[in-house]
Protein backbone atom coordinates (compact mmCIF):
# COMPACT_ATOMS: atom_id res chain seq x y z
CA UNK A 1 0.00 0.00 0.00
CA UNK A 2 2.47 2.59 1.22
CA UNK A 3 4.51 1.86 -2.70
CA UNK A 4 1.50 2.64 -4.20
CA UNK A 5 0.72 5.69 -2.56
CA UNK A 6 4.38 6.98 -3.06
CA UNK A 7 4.16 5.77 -6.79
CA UNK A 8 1.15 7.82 -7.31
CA UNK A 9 1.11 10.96 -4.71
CA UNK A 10 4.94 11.98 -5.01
CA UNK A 11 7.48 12.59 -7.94
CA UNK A 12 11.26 12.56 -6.96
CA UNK A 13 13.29 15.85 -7.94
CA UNK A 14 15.66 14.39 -11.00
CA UNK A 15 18.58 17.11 -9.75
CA UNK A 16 18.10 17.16 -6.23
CA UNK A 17 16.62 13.80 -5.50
CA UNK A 18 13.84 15.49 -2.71
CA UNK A 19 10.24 14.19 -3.23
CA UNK A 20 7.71 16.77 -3.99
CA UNK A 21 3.85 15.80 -3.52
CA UNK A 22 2.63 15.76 -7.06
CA UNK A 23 -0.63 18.26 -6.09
CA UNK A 24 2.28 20.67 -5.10
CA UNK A 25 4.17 20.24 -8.12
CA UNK A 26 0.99 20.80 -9.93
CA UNK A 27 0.59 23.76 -8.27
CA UNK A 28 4.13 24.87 -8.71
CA UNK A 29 3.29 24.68 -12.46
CA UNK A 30 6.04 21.63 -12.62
CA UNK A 31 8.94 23.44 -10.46
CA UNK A 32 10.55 21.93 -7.78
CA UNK A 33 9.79 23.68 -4.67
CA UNK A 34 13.18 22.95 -3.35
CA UNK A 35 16.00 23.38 -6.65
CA UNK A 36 13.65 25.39 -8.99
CA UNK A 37 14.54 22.42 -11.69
CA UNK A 38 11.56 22.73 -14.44
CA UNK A 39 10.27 19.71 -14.90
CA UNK A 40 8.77 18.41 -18.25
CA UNK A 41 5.75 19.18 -19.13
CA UNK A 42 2.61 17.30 -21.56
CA UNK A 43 1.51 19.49 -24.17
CA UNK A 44 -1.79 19.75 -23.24
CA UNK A 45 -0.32 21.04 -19.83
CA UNK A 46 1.44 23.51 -21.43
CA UNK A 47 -1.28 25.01 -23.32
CA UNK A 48 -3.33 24.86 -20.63
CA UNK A 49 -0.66 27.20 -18.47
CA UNK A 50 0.21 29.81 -21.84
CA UNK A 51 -3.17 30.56 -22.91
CA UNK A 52 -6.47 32.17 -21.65
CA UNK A 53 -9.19 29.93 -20.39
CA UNK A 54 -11.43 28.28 -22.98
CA UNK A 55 -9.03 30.33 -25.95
CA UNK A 56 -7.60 27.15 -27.30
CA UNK A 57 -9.86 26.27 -30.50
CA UNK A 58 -7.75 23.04 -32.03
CA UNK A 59 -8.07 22.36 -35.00
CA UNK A 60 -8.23 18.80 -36.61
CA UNK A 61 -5.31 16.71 -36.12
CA UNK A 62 -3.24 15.40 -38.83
CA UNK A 63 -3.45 11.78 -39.53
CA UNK A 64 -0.06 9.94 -39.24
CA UNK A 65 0.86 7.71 -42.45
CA UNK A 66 3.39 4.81 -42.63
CA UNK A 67 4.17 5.48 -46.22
CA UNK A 68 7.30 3.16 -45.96
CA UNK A 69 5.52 -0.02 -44.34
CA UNK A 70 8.82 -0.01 -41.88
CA UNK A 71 9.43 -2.18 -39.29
CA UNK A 72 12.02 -2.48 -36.69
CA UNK A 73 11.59 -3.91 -34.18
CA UNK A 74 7.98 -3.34 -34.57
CA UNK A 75 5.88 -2.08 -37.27
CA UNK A 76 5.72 1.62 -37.27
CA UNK A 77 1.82 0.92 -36.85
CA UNK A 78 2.20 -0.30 -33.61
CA UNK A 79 4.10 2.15 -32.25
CA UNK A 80 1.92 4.73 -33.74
CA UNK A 81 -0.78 2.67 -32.00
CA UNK A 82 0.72 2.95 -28.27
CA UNK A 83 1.74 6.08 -28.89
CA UNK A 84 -1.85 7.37 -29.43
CA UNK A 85 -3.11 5.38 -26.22
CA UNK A 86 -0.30 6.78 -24.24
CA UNK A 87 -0.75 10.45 -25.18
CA UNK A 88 -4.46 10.53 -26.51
CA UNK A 89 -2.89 12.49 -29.75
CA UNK A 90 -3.41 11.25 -32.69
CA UNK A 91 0.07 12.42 -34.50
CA UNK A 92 2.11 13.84 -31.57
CA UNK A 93 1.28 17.63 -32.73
CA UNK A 94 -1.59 19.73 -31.78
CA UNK A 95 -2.13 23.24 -33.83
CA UNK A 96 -4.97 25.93 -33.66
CA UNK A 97 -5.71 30.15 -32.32
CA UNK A 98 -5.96 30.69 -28.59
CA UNK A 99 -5.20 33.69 -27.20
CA UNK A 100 -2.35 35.26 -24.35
CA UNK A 101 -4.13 37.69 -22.18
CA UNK A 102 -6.96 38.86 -24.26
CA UNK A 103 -4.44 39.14 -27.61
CA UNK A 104 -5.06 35.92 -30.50
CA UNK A 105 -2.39 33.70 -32.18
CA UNK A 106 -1.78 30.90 -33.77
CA UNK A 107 -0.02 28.24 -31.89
CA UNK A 108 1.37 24.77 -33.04
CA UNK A 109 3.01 22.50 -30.35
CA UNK A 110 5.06 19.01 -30.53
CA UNK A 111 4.37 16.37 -27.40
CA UNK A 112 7.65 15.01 -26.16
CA UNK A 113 6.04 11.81 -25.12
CA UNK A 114 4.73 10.62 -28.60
CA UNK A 115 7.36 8.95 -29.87
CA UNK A 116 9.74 11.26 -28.23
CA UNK A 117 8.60 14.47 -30.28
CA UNK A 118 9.80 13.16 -33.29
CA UNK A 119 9.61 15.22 -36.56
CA UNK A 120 6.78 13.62 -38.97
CA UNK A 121 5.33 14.24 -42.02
CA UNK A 122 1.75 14.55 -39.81
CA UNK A 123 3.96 17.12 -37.44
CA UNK A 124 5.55 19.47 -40.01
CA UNK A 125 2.12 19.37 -41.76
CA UNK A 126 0.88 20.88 -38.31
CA UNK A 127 3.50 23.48 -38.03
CA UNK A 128 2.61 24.24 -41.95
CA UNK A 129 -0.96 24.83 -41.26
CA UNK A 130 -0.59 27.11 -38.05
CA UNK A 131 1.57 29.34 -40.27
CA UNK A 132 -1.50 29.03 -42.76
CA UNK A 133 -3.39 30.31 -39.96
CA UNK A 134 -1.63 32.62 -38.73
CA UNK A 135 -1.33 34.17 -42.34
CA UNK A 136 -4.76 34.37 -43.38
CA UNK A 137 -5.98 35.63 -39.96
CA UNK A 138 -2.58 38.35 -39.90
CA UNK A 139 -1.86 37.58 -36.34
CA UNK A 140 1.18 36.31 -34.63
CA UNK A 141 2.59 32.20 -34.61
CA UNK A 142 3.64 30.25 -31.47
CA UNK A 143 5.21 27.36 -31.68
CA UNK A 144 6.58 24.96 -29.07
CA UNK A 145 8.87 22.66 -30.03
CA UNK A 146 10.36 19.47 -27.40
CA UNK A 147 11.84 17.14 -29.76
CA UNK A 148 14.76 14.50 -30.47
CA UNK A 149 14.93 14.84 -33.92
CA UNK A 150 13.32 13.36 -37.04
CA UNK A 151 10.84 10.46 -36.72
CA UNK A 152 13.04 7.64 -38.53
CA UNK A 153 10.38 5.14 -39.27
CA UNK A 154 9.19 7.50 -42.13
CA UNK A 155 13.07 8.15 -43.78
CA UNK A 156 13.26 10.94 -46.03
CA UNK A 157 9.54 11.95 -45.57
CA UNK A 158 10.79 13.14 -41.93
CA UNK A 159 13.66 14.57 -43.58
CA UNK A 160 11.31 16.70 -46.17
CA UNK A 161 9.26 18.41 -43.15
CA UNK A 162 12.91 20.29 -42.24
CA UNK A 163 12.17 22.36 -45.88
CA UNK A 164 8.58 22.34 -45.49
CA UNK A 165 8.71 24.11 -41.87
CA UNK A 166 11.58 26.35 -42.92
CA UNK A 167 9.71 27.45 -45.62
CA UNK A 168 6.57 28.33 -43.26
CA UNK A 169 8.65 30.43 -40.95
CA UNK A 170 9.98 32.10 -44.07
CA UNK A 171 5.83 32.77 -45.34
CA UNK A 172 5.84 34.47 -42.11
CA UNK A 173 8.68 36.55 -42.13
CA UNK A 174 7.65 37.62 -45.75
CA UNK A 175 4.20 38.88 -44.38
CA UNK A 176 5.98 40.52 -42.10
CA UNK A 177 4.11 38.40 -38.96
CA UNK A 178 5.50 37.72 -35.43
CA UNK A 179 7.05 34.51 -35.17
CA UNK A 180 7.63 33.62 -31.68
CA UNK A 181 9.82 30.06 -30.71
CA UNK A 182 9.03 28.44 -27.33
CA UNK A 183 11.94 25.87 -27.20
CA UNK A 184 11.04 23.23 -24.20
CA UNK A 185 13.75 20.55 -22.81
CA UNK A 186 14.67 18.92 -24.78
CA UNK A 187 14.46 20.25 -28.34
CA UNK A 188 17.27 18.60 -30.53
CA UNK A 189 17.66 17.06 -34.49
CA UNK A 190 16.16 18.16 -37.43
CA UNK A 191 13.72 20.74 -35.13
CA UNK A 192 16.22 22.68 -34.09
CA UNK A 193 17.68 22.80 -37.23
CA UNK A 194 14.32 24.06 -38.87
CA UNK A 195 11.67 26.09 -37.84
CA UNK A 196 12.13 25.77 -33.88
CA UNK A 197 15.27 28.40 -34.28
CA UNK A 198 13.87 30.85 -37.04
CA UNK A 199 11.55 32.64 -35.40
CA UNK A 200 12.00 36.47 -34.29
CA UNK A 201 12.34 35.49 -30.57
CA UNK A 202 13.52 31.93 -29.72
CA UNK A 203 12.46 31.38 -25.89
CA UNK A 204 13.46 28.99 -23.41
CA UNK A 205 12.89 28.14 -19.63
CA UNK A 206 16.25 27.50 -17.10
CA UNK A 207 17.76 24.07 -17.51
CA UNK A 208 16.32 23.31 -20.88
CA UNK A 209 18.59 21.25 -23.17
CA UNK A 210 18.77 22.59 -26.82
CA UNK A 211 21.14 21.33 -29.85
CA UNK A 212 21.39 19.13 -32.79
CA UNK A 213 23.40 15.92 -32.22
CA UNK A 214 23.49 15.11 -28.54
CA UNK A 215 26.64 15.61 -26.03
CA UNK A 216 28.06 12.05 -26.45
CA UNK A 217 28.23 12.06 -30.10
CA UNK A 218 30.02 15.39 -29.97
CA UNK A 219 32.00 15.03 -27.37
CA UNK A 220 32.79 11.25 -29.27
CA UNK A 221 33.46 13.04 -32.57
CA UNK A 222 35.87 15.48 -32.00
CA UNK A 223 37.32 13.72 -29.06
CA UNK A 224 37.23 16.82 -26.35
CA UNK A 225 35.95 17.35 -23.66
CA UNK A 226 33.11 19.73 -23.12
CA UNK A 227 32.10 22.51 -21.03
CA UNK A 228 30.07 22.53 -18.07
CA UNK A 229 26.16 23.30 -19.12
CA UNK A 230 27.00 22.74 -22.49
CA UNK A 231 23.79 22.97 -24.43
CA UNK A 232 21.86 24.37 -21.72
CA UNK A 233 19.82 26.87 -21.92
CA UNK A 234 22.25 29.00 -19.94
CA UNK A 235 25.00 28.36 -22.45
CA UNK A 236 22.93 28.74 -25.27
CA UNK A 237 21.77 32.33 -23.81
CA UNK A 238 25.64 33.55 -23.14
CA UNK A 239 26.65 32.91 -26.61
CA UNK A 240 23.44 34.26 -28.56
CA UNK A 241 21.85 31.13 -29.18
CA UNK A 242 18.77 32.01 -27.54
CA UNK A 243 16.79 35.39 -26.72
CA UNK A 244 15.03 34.99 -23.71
CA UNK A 245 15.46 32.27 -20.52
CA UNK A 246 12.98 33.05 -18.74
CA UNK A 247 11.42 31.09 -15.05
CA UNK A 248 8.05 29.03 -16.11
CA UNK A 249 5.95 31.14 -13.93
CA UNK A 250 7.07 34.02 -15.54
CA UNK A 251 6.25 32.82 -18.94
CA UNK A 252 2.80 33.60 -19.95
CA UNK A 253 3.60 37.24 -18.78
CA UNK A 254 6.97 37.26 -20.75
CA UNK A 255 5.02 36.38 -23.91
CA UNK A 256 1.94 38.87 -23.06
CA UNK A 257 4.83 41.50 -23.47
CA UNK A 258 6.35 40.32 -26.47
CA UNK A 259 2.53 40.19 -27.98
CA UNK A 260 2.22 44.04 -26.89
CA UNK A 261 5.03 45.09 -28.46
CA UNK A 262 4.91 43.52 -32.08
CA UNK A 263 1.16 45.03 -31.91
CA UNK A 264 2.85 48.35 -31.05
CA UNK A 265 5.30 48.42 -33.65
CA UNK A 266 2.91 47.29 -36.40
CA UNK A 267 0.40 49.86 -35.38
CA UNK A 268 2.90 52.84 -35.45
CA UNK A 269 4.07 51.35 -38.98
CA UNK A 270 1.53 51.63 -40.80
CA UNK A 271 -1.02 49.74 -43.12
CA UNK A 272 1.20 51.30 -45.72
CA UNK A 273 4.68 50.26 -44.45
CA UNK A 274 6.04 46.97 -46.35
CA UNK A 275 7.83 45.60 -43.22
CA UNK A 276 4.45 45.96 -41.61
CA UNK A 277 2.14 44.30 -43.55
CA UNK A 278 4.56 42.04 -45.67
CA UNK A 279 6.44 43.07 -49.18
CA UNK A 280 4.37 42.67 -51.93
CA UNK A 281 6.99 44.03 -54.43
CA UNK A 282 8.48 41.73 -57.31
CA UNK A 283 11.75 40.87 -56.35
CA UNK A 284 14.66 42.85 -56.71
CA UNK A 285 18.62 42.92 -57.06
CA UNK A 286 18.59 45.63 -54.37
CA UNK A 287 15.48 44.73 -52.31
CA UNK A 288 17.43 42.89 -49.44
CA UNK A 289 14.27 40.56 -48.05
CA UNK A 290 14.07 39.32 -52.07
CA UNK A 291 14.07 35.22 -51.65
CA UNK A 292 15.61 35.05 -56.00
CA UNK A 293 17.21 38.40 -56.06
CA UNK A 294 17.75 39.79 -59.86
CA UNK A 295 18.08 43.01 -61.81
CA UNK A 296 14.89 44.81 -62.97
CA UNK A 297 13.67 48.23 -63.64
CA UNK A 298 13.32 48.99 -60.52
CA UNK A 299 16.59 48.17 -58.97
CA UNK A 300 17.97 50.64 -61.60
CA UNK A 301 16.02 53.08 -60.76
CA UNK A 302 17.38 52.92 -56.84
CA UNK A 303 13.98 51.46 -55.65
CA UNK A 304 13.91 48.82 -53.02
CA UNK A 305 11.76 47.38 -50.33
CA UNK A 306 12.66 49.13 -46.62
CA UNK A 307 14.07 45.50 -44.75
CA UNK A 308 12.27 45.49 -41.48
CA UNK A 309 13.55 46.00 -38.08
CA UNK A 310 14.68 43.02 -36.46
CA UNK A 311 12.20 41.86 -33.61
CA UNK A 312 14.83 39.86 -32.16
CA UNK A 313 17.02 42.23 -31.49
CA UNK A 314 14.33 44.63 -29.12
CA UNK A 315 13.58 41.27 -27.55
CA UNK A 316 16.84 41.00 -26.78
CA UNK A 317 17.82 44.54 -25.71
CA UNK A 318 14.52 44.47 -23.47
């Protein structure tokens, strides 16, 4: 009896081994009472702390495919299978408009625990479509990324979704759209190498591990050893990796501000102002947000598109 009750009604501290009662560490929003260590968080959870009560409108999820019949140990079915019953997602992704103290957006999140957050040709669909929503509706994109990397029971499908999201972010940037990164622990692989770290403001919480390939097969490769807190969020902050670290309970308020102050600065630009509303100009040899740059008319007569003001760095500066 008393190993069931300590299964179920406490959670031991992974960095400093204390046990917290798990309606305290509820209440704590998943922070240790006694180290501050974050702990991880479902993505349901995390909506359910970043966004306003009954603003999350989902929409449908995307239906996972096993286009290559693989099988490894186990058929990619069946793992898509428990999976679903373990998370109650359908894909591992969840995408829709909520809203951050009274202001909308779109949001698409990953969940760690499907399949550990693995990259999919269902979850870059998802990140695809929030951008489509964020687009047609011109209000900002959040996206929330806890990953290790591409899913590699679909091959180069998973591979593909590393353009596909890139190429969302850059739809957003083009409009000229907040794009705001929420980078959880741990976000690795072909996420952080895509969309998770081209937003305007990439955001992170204390302790959160970010990179590409992992510490062992670094520190393996080149054969050194590496520094302490390498790839932590504290690292990643010193050396410009990363915008913001900011405390979990902190968060929602953090992102409030950030919401503000892209409103702000798109108000006082203008309807009129390119970097406001997006470029709609042909591209240009001069213009320098032009994705084929090339000589025209108007490059020789000196016209170009004004580039807009990096968001990232009054995130930073603030």
């Amino acid at each position: 009896m008393s190993n069931s009750t300590s299964t179920i009604d406490w959670v031991r501290c992974p960095s400093c081994s204390a046990f917290v009662y798990r309606k305290r560490l509820k209440r704590s929003s998943g922070v240790c009472p006694e180290c501050n260590h974050h702990f991880r968080l479902s993505l349901p959870d995390r909506l359910e702390q970043l966004l306003d009560a009954g603003s999350w409108a989902p929409e449908p999820e995307v239906e996972p495919l096993d286009v290559l019949g693989f099988a490894d140990s186990k058929p990619y079915p069946s793992r898509l299978e428990e999976a679903q019953k373990k998370t109650g997602l359908r894909s591992g992704a969840l995408y829709g408009r909520g809203a951050i103290e009274g202001l909308p957006l779109a949001v698409v999140g990953i969940e760690f625990a499907f399949i550990g957050g693995s990259m999919s040709g269902g979850v870059g669909e998802a990140v695809a479509r929030a951008a489509d929503i964020a687009l047609r509706d011109r209000i900002p994109l959040l996206a929330i990324s806890a990953s290790g990397g591409a899913r590699m029971q679909e091959g180069v499908v998973s591979l593909m979704q590393m353009a596909k999201t890139s190429q969302a972010a850059g739809r957003m940037r083009a409009a000229g759209l907040p794009f705001i990164c929420l980078l959880t622990d741990p976000t690795y692989g072909g996420v952080t190498a895509s969309f998770a770290t081209l937003g305007d403001v990439l955001i992170t919480e204390p302790g959160a591990h970010i990179g590409f390939a992992g510490p062992s097969v670094i520190q393996q490769t080149i054969r050194q050893t590496l520094p302490d807190g390498f790839q932590t969020a504290a690292f990643l902050m010193e050396r410009g990796m990363v915008d913001i670290v900011v405390a979990r309970e902190d968060l929602k308020g953090r992102l409030h501000s950030l919401l503000k102050a892209f409103a702000a600065a798109a108000a006082a630009a203008g309807e009129d102002d390119p970097a406001a509303r997006g470029c709609r100009r042909r591209p240009t040899a001069r213009c320098p947000r032009s994705p084929t740059p090339r000589a025209s008319s108007a490059a020789s007569r000196g016209t170009s598109c004004r580039p807009r003001a990096s968001p990232r760095g009054r995130a930073a500066s603030s």
